[in-house]
N, C-alpha and C. Protein backbone atom coordinates (compact mmCIF):
# COMPACT_ATOMS: atom_id res chain seq x y z
N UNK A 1 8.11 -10.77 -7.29
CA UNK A 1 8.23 -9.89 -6.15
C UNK A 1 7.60 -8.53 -6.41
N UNK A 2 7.52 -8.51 -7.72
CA UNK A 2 6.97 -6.35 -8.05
C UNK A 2 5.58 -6.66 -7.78
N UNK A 3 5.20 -7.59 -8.05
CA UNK A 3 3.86 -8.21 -7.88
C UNK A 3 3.16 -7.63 -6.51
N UNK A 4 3.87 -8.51 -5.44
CA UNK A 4 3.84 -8.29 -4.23
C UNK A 4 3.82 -6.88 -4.01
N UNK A 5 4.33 -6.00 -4.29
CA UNK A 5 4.49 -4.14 -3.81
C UNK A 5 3.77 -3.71 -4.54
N UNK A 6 3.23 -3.99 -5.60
CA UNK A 6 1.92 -3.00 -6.29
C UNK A 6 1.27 -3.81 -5.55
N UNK A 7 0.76 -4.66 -5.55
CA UNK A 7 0.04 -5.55 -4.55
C UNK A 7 -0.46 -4.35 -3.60
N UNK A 8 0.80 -4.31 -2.44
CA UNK A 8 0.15 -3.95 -1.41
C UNK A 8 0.14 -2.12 -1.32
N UNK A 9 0.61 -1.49 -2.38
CA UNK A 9 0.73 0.00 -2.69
C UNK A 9 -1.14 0.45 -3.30
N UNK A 10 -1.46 -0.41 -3.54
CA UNK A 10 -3.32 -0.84 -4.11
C UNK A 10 -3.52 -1.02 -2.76
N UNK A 11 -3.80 -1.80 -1.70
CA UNK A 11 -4.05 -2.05 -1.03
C UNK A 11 -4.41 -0.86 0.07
N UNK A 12 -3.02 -0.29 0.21
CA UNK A 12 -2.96 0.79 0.83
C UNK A 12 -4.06 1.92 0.22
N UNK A 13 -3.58 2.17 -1.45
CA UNK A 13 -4.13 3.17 -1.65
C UNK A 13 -5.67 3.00 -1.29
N UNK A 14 -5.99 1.96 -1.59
CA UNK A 14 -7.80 1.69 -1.22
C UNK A 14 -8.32 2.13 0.63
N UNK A 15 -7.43 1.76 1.29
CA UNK A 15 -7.24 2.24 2.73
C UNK A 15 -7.16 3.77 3.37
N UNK A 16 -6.25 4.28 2.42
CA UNK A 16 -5.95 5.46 3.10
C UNK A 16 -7.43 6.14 1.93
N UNK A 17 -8.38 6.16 1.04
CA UNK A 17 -9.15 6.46 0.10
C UNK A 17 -10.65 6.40 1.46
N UNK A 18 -10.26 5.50 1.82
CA UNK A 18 -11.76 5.61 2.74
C UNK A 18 -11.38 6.03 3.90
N UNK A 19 -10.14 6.21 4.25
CA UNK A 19 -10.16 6.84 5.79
C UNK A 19 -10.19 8.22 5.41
N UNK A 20 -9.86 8.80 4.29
CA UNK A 20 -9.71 10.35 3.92
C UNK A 20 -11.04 10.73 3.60
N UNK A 21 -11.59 10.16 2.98
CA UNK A 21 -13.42 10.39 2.75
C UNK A 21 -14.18 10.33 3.70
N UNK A 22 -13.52 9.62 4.94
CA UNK A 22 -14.69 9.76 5.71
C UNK A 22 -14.19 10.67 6.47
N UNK A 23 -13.13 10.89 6.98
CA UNK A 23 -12.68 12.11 7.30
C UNK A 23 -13.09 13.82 6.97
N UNK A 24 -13.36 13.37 5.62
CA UNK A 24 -13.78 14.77 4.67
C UNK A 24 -15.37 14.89 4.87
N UNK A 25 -15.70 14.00 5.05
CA UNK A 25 -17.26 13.80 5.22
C UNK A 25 -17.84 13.97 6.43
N UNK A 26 -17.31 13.37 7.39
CA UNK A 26 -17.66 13.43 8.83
C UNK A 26 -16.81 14.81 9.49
N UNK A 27 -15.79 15.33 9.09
CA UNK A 27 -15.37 16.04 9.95
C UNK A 27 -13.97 15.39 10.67
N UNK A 28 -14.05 14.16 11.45
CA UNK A 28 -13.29 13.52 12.09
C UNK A 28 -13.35 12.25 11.93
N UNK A 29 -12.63 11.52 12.96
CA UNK A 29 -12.67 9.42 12.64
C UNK A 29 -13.21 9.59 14.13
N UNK A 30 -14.14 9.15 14.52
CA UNK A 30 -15.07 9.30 15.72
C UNK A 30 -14.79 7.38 15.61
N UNK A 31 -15.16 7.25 16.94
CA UNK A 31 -15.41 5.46 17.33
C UNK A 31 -15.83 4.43 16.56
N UNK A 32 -17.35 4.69 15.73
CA UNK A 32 -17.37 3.70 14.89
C UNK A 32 -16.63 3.42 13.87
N UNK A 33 -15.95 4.93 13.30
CA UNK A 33 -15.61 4.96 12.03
C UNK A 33 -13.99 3.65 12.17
N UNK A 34 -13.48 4.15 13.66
CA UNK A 34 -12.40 2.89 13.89
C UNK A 34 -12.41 2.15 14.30
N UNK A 35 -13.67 1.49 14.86
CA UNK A 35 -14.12 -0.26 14.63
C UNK A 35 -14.22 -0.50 13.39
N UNK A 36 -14.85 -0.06 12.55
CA UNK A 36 -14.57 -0.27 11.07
C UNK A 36 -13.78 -0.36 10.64
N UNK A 37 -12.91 0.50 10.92
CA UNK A 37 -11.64 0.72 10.06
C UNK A 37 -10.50 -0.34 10.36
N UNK A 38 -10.46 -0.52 11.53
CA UNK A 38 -10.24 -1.96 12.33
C UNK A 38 -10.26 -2.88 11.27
N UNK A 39 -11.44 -3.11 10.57
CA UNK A 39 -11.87 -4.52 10.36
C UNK A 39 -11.53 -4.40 8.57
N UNK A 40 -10.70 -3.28 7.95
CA UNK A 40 -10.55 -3.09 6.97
C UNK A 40 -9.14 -2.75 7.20
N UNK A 41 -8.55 -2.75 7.86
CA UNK A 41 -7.06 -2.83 8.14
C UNK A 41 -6.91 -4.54 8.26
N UNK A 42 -7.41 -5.31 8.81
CA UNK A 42 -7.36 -6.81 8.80
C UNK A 42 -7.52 -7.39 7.53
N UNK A 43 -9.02 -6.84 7.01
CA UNK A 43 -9.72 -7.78 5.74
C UNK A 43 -7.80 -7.28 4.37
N UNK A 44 -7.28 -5.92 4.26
CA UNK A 44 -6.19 -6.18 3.84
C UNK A 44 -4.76 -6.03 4.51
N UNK A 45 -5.00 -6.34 5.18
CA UNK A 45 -3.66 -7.00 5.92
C UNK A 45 -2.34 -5.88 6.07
N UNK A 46 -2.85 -4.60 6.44
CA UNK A 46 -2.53 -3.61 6.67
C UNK A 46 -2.32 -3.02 8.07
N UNK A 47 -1.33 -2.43 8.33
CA UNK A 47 -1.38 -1.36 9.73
C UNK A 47 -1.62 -0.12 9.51
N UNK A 48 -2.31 0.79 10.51
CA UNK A 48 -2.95 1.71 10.44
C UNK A 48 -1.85 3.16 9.99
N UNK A 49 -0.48 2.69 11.04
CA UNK A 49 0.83 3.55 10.63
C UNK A 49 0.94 4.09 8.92
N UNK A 50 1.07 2.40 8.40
CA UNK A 50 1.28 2.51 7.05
C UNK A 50 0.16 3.25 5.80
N UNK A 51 -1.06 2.96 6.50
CA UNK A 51 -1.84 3.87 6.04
C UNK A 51 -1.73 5.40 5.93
N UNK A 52 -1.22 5.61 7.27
CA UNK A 52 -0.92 7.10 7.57
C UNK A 52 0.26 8.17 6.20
N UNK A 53 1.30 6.77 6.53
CA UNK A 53 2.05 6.76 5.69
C UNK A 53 2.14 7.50 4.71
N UNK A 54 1.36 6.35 3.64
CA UNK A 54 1.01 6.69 2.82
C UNK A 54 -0.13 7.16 2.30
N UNK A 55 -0.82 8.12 2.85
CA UNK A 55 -1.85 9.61 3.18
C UNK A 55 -0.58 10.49 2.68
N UNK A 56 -0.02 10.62 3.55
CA UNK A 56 0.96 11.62 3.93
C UNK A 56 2.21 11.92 2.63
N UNK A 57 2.05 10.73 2.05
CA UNK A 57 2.94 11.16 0.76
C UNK A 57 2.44 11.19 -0.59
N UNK A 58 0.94 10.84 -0.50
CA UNK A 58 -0.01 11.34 -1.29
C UNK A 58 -1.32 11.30 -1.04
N UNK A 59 -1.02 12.94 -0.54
CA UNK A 59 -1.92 13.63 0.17
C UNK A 59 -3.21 14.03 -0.96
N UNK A 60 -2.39 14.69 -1.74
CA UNK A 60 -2.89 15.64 -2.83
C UNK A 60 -3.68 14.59 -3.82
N UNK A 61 -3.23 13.39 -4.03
CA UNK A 61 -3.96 12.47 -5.29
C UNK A 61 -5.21 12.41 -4.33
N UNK A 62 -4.91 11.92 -3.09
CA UNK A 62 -6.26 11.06 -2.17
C UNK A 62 -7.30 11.76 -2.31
N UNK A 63 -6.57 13.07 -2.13
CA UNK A 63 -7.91 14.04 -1.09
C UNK A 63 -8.76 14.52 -3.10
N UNK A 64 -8.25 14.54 -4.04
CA UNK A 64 -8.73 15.03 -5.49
C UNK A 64 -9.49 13.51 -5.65
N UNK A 65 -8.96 12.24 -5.50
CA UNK A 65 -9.92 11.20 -5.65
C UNK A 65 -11.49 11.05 -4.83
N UNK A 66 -11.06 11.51 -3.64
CA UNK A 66 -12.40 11.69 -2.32
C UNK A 66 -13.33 12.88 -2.54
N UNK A 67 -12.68 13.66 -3.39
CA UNK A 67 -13.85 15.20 -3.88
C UNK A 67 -14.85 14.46 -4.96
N UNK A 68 -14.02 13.40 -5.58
CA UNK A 68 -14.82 13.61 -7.18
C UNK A 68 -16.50 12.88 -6.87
């Protein structure tokens, strides 16, 4: 079962890593960026909430991983 929650705590973190970079990069999440993002919320089996989520409670690691 721990399997399963690092599992999907990776998952996430890889999610909320490209929505924050492109965010940082573009300025905003404009239309394509969430047809895409769409299709990378599916490919791991994620909701967009939970992404938010967990942005939001590590804010500070994401945004120091998306500078480097």
């Amino acid at each position: 079962m721990k399997g399963k929650k690092s599992d999907k705590q990776e998952r996430l973190r890889k999610a909320a890593i490209v929505k924050m970079k492109y965010q940082l990069v573009a300025g905003k999440l404009d239309e394509g960026f969430k047809m895409i993002f769409g299709g990378v919320l599916k490919d791991l089996d994620l909701e967009e909430t939970e992404v938010d989520g967990y942005i939001e409670r590590h804010a500070g690691e994401i945004k120091k991983i998306c500078s480097q």
